[in-house]
C-alpha atoms as a PDB file:
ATOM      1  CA  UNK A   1      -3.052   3.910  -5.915  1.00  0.00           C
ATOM      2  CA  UNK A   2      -4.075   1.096  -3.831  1.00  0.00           C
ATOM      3  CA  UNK A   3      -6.706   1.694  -0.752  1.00  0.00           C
ATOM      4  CA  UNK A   4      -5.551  -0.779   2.113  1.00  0.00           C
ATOM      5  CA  UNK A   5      -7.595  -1.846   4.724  1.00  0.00           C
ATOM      6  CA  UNK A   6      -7.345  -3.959   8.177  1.00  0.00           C
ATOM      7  CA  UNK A   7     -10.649  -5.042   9.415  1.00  0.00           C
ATOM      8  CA  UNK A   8      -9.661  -6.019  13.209  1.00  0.00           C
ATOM      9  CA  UNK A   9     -11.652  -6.898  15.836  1.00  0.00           C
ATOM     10  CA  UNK A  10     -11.845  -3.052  17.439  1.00  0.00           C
ATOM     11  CA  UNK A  11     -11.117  -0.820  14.717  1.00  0.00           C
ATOM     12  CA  UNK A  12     -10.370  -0.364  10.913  1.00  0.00           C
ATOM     13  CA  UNK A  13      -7.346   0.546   9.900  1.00  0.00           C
ATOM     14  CA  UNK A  14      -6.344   1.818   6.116  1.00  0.00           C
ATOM     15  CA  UNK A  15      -3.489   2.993   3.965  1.00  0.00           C
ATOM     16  CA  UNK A  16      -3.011   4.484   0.536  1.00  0.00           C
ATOM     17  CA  UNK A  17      -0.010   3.110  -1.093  1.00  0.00           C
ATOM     18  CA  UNK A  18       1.155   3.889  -4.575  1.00  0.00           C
ATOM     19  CA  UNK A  19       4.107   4.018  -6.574  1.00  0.00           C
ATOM     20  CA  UNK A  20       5.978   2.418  -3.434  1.00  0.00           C
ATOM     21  CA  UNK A  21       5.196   5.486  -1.448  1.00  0.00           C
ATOM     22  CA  UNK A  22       2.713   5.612   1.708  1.00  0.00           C
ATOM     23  CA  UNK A  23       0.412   8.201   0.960  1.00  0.00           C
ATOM     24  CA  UNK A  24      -1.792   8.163   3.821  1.00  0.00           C
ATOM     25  CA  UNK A  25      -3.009   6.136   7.005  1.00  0.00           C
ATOM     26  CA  UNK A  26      -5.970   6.519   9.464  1.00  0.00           C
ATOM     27  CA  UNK A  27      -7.975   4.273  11.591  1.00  0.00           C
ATOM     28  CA  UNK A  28     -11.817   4.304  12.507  1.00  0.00           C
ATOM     29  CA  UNK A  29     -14.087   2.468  14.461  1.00  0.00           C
ATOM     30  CA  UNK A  30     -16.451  -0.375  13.359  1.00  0.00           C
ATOM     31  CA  UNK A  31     -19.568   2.391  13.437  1.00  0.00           C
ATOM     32  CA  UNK A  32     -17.720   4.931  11.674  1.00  0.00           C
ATOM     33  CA  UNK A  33     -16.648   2.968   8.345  1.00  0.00           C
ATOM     34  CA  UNK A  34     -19.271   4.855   6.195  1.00  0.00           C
ATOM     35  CA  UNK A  35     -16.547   7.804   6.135  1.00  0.00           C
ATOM     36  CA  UNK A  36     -14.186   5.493   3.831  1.00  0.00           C
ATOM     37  CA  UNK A  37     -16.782   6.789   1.383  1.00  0.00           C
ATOM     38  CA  UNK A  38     -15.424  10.675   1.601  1.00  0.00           C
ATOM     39  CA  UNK A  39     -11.967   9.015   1.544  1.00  0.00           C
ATOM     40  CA  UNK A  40     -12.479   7.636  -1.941  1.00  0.00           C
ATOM     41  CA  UNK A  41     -14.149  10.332  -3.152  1.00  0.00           C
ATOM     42  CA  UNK A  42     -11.190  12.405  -2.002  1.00  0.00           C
ATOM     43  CA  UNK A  43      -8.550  10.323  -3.739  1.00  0.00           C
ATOM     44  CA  UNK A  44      -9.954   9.838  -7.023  1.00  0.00           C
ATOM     45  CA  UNK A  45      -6.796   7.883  -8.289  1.00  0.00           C
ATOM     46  CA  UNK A  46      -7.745   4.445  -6.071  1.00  0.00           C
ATOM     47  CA  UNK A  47      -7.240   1.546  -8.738  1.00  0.00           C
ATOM     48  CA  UNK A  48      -7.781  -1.331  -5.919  1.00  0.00           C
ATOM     49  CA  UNK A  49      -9.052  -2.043  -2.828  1.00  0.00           C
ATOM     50  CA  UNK A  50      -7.188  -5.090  -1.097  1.00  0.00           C
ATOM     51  CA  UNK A  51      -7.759  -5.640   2.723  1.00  0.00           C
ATOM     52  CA  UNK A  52      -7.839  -8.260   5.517  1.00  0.00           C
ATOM     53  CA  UNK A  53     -10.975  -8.347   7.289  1.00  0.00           C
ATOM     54  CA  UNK A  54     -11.237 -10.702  10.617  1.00  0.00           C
ATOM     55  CA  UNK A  55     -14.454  -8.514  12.101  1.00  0.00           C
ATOM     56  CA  UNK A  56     -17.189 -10.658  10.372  1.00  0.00           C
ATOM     57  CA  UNK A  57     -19.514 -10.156   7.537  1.00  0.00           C
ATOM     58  CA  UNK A  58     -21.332  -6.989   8.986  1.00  0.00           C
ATOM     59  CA  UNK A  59     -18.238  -5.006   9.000  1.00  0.00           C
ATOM     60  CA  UNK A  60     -16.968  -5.700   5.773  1.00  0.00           C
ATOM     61  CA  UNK A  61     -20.654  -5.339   4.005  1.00  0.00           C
ATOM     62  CA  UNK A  62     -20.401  -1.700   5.453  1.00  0.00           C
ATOM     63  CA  UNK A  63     -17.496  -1.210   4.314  1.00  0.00           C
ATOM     64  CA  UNK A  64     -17.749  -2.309   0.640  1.00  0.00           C
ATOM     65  CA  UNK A  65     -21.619   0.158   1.122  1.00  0.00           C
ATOM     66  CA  UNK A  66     -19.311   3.021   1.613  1.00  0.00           C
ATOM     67  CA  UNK A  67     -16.944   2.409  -0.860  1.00  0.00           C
ATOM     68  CA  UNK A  68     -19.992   1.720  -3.579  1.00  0.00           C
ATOM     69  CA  UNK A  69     -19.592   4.532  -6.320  1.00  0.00           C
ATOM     70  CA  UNK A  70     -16.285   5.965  -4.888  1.00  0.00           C
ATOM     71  CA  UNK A  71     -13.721   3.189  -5.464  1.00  0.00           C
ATOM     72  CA  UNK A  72     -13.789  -0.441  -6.603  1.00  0.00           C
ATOM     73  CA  UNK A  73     -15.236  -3.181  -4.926  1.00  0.00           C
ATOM     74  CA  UNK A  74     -12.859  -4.441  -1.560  1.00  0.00           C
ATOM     75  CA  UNK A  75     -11.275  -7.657  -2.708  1.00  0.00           C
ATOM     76  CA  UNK A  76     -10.077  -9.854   0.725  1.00  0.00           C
ATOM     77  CA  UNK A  77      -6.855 -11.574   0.944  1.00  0.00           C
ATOM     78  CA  UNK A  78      -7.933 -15.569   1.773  1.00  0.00           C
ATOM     79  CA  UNK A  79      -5.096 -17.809   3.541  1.00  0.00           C
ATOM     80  CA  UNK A  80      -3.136 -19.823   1.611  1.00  0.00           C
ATOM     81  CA  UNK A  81      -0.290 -22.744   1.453  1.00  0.00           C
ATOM     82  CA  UNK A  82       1.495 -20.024   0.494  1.00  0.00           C
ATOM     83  CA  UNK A  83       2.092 -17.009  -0.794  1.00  0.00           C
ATOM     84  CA  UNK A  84       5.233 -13.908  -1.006  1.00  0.00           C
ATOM     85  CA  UNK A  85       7.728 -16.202  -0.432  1.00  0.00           C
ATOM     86  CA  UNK A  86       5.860 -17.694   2.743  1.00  0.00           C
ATOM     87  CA  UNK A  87       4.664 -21.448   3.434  1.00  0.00           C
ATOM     88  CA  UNK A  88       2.048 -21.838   5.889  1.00  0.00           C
ATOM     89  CA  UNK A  89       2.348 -24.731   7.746  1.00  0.00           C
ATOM     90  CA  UNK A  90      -1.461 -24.448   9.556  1.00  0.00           C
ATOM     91  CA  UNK A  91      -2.936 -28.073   9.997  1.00  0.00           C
ATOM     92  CA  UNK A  92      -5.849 -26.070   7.662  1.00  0.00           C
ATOM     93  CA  UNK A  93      -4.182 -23.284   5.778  1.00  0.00           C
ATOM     94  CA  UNK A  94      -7.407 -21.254   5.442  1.00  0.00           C
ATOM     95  CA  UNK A  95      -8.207 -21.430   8.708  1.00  0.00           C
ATOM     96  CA  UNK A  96      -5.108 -19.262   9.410  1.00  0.00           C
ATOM     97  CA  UNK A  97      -6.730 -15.181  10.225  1.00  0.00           C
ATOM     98  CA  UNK A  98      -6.090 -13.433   7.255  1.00  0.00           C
ATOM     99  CA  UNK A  99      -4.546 -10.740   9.844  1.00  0.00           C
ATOM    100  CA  UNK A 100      -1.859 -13.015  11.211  1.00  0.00           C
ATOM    101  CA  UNK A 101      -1.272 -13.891   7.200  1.00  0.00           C
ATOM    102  CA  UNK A 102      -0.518 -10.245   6.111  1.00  0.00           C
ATOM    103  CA  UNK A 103       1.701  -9.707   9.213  1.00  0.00           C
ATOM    104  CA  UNK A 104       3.436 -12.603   8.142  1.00  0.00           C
ATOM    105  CA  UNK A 105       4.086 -11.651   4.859  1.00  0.00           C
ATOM    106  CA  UNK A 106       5.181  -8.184   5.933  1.00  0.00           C
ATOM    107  CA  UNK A 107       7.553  -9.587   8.587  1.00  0.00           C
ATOM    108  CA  UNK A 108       9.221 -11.175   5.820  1.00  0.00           C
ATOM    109  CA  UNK A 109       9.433  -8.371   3.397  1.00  0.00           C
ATOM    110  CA  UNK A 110      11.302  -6.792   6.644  1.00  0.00           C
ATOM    111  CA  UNK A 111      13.251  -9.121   7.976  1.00  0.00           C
ATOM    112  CA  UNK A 112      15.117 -12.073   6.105  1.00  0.00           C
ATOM    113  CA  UNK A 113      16.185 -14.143   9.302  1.00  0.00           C
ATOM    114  CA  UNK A 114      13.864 -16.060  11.673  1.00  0.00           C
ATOM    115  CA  UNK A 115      11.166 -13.917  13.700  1.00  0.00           C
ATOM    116  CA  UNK A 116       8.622 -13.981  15.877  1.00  0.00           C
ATOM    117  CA  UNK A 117       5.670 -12.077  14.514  1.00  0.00           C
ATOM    118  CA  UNK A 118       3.977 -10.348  17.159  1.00  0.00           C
ATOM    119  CA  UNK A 119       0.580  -8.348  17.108  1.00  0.00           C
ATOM    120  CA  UNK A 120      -0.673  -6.594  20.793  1.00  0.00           C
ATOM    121  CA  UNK A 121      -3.981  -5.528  20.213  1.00  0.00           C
ATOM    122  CA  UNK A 122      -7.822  -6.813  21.566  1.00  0.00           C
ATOM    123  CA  UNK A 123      -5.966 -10.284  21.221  1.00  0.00           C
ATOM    124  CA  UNK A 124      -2.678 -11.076  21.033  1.00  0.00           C
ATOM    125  CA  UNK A 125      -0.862 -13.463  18.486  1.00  0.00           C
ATOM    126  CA  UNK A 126       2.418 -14.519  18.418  1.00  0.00           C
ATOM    127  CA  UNK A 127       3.580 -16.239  15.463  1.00  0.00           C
ATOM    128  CA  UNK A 128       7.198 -18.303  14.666  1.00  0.00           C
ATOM    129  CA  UNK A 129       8.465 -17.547  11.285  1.00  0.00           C
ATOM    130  CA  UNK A 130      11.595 -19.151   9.760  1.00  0.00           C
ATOM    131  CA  UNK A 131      14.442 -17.932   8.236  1.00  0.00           C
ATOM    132  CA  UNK A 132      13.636 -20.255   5.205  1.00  0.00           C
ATOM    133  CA  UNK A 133       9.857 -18.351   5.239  1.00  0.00           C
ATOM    134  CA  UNK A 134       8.336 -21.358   7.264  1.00  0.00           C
ATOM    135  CA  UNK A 135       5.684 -19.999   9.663  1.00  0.00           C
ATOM    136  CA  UNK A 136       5.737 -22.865  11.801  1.00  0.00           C
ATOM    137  CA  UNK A 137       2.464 -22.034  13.509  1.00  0.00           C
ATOM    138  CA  UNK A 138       1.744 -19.623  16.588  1.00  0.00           C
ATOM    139  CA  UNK A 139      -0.493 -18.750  19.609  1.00  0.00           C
ATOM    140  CA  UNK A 140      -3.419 -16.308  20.137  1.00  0.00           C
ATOM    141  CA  UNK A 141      -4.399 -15.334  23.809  1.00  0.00           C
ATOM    142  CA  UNK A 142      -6.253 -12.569  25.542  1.00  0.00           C
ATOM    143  CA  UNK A 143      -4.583  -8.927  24.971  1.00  0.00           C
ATOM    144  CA  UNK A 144      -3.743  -7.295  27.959  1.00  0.00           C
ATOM    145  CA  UNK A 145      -6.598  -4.998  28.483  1.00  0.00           C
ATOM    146  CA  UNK A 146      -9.207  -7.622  27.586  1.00  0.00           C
ATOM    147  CA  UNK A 147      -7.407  -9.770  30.410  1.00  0.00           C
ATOM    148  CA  UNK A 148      -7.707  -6.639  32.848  1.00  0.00           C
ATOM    149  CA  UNK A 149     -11.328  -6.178  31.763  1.00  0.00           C
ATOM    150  CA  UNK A 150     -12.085 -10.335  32.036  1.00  0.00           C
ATOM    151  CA  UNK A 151     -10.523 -10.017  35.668  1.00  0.00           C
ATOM    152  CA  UNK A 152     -13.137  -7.134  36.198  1.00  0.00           C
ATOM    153  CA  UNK A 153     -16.456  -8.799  34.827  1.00  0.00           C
ATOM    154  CA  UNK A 154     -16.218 -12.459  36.217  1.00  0.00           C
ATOM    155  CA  UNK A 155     -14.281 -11.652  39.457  1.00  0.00           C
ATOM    156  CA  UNK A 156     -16.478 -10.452  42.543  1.00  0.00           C
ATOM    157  CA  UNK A 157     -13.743  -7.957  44.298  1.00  0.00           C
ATOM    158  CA  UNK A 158     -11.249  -7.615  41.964  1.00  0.00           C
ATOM    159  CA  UNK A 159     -11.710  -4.065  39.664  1.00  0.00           C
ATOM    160  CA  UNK A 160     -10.777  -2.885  36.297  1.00  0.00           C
ATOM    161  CA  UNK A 161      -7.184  -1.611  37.515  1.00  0.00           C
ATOM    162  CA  UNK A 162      -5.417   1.329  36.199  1.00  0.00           C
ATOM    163  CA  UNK A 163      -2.153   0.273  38.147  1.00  0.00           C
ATOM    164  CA  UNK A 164       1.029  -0.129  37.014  1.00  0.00           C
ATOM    165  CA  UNK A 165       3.839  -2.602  35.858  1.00  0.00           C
ATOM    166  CA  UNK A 166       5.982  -3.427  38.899  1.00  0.00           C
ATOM    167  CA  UNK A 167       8.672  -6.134  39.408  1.00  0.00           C
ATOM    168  CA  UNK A 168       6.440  -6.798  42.822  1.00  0.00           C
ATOM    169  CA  UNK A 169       3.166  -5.609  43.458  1.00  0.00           C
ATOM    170  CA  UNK A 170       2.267  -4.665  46.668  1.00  0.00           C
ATOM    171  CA  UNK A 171      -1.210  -3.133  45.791  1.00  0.00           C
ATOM    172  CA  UNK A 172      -4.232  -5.097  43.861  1.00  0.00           C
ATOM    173  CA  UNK A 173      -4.477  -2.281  41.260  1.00  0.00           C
ATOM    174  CA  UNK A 174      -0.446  -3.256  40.608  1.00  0.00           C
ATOM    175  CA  UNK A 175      -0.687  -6.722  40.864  1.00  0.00           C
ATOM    176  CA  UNK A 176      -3.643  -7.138  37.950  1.00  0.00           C
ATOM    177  CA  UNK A 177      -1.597  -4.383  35.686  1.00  0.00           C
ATOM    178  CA  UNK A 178       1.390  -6.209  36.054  1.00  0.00           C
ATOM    179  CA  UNK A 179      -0.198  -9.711  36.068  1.00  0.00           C
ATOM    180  CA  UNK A 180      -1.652  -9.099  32.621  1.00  0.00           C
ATOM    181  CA  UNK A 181       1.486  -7.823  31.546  1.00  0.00           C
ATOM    182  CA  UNK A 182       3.963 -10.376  32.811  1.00  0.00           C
ATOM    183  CA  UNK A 183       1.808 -13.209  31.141  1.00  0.00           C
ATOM    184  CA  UNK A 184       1.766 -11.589  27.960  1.00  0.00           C
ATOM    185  CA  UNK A 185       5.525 -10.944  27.944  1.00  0.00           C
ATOM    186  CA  UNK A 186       6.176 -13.950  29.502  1.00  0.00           C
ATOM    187  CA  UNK A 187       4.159 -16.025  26.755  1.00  0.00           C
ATOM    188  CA  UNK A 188       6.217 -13.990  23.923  1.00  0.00           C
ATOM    189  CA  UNK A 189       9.550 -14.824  25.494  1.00  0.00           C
ATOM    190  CA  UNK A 190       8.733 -18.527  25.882  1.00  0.00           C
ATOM    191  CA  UNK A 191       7.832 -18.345  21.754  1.00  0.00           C
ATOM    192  CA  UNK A 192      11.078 -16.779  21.262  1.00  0.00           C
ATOM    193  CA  UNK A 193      12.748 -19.561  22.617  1.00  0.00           C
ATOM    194  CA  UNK A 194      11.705 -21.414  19.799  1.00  0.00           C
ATOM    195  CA  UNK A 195      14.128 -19.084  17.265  1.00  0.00           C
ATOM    196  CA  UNK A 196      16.875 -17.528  19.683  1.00  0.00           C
ATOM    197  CA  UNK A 197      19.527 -19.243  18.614  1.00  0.00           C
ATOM    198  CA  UNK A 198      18.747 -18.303  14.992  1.00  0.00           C
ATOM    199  CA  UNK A 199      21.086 -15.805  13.394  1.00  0.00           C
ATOM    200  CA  UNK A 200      19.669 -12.690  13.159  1.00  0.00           C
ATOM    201  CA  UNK A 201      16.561 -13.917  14.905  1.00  0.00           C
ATOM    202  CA  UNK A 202      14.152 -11.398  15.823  1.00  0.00           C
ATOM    203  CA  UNK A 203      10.597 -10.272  17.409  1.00  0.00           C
ATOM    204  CA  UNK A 204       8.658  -8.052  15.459  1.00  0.00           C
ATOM    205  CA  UNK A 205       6.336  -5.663  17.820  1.00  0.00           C
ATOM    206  CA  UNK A 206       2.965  -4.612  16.691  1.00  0.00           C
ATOM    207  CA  UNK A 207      -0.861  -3.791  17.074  1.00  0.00           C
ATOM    208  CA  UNK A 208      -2.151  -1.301  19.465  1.00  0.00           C
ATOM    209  CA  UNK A 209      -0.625  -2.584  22.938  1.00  0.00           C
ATOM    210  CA  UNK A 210       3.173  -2.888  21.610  1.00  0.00           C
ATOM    211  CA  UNK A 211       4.373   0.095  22.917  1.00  0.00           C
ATOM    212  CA  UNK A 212       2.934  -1.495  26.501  1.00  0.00           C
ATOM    213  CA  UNK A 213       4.389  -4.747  26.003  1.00  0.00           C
ATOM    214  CA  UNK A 214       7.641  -3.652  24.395  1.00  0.00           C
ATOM    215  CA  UNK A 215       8.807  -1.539  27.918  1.00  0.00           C
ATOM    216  CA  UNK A 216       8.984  -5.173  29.688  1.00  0.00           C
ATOM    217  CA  UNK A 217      10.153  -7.366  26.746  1.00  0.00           C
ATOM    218  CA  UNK A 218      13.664  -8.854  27.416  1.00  0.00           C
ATOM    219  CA  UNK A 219      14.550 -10.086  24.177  1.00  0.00           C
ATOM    220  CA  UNK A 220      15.623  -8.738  20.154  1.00  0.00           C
ATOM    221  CA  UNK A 221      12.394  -6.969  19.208  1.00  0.00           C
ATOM    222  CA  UNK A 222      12.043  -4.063  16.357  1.00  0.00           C
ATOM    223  CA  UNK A 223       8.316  -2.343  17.004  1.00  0.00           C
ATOM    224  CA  UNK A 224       6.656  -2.492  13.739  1.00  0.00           C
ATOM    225  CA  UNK A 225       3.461   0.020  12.711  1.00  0.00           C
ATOM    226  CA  UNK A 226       1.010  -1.273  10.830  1.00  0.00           C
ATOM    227  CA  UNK A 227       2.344  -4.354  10.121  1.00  0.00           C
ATOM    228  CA  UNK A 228      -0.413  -6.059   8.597  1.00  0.00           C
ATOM    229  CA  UNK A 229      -1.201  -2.930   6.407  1.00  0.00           C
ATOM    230  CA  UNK A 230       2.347  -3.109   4.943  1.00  0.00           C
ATOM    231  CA  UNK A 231       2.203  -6.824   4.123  1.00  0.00           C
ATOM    232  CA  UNK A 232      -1.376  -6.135   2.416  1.00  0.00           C
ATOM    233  CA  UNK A 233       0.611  -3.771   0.570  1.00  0.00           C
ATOM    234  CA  UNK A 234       3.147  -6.322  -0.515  1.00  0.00           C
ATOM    235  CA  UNK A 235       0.259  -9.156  -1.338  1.00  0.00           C
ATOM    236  CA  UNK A 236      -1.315  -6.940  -3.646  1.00  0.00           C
ATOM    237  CA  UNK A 237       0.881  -6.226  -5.690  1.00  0.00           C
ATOM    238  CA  UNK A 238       1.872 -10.318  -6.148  1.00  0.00           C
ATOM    239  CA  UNK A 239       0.538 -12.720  -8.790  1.00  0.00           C
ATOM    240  CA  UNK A 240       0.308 -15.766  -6.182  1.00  0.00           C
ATOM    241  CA  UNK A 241      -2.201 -13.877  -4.073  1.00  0.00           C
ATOM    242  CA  UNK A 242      -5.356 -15.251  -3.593  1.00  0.00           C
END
């Protein structure tokens, strides 16, 4: 059994995965890693630990100190030129996030035909993916609640606003909600553009504000849970992986 784990910027998410079966999946946050620990010791068949950690030193330090004595030491997946099938066509390959990398590869064991790789959470990437396994490259911007909560800090009258998506606003609490939302639907439909004539193209939906963004979304999409989890789970078990 293989012990999973998705260092983002909020939380930590994990999976055990063995003999092709999920066998478990759970997220925590950053000051509540230590009870990995009790997860290892509770699944004493863990033969790996293979993870994608974008949340800095600090985070995955305390998470290979609760995993000491329980399981093996975390091992990181690093960006590559390639990798399951995938080139990466970064101006830097390693500077790709190792997050964006497993989605990638997990968007691929999915879907065969071009996609746009899509991941809603405290930022939100969208990434181009060929048919051929290209990832052409991709943008990163502000999710949607850390544009509602930027609005909020550096504005003077303008509040955190628990509004709603409407086509138009006629209220401020409205018109921030569905601000945020239109730009980050309206920056993953642009993307699309870049595939939609592709057969079979597609937008793969996931991270923590999909379900959100997916009730406005206009184009193909197929929400995706844990996508970066389920590509870890298909790098690790992959001789090119570094």
């Amino acid at each position: 059994m293989i012990l999973l784990i998705d260092a983002g910027n909020t939380r930590v998410k994990w999976g055990l995965f063995g003999d092709d079966v999920w066998q478990g999946e759970g997220a925590l946050e950053h000051a509540c890693v230590d009870e990995l620990g009790a997860l290892a010791q509770g699944h004493a068949g863990i033969v790996r630990v293979f993870g994608s950690n974008v949340a800095g030193s600090a985070v995955a330090d305390a998470i290979a100190q609760a995993l000491h004595g329980h399981a093996p030491a975390p091992q990181w997946l690093r960006s590559s030129a390639a990798c399951c099938g995938i080139r990466n066509a970064y101006d830097q390959p390693g500077q790709l996030g190792t997050d964006r990398w497993a989605a990638l590869i997990g968007a691929r064991a999915l879907h065969s035909a071009a996609c746009l790789v899509v991941s809603a959470g405290t930022a939100t990437t969208i990434d181009i993916l060929d048919a051929d396994g290209l990832f052409r490259g991709g943008l990163i911007l502000p999710g949607e609640q850390l544009m509602r909560r930027s609005l909020a800090r550096d504005t003077a009258q303008l509040p955190f606003a628990a509004g709603r998506f409407v086509d138009a606003p006629r209220n401020t609490a409205d018109a921030i909600a569905s601000g945020c939302l239109n730009a980050q639907a309206g920056a993953v439909e642009r993307m699309f553009r870049h595939i939609a004539h592709d057969a079979g193209a597609l937008c793969l939906l996931s991270g923590g504000g999909a379900d959100t963004l997916a009730e406005v979304l206009e184009i193909p999409f197929r929400r995706v849970d844990n996508l970066v989890l389920k590509g870890l789970a298909v790098a690790a078990t992959q001789p090119d992986t570094p």
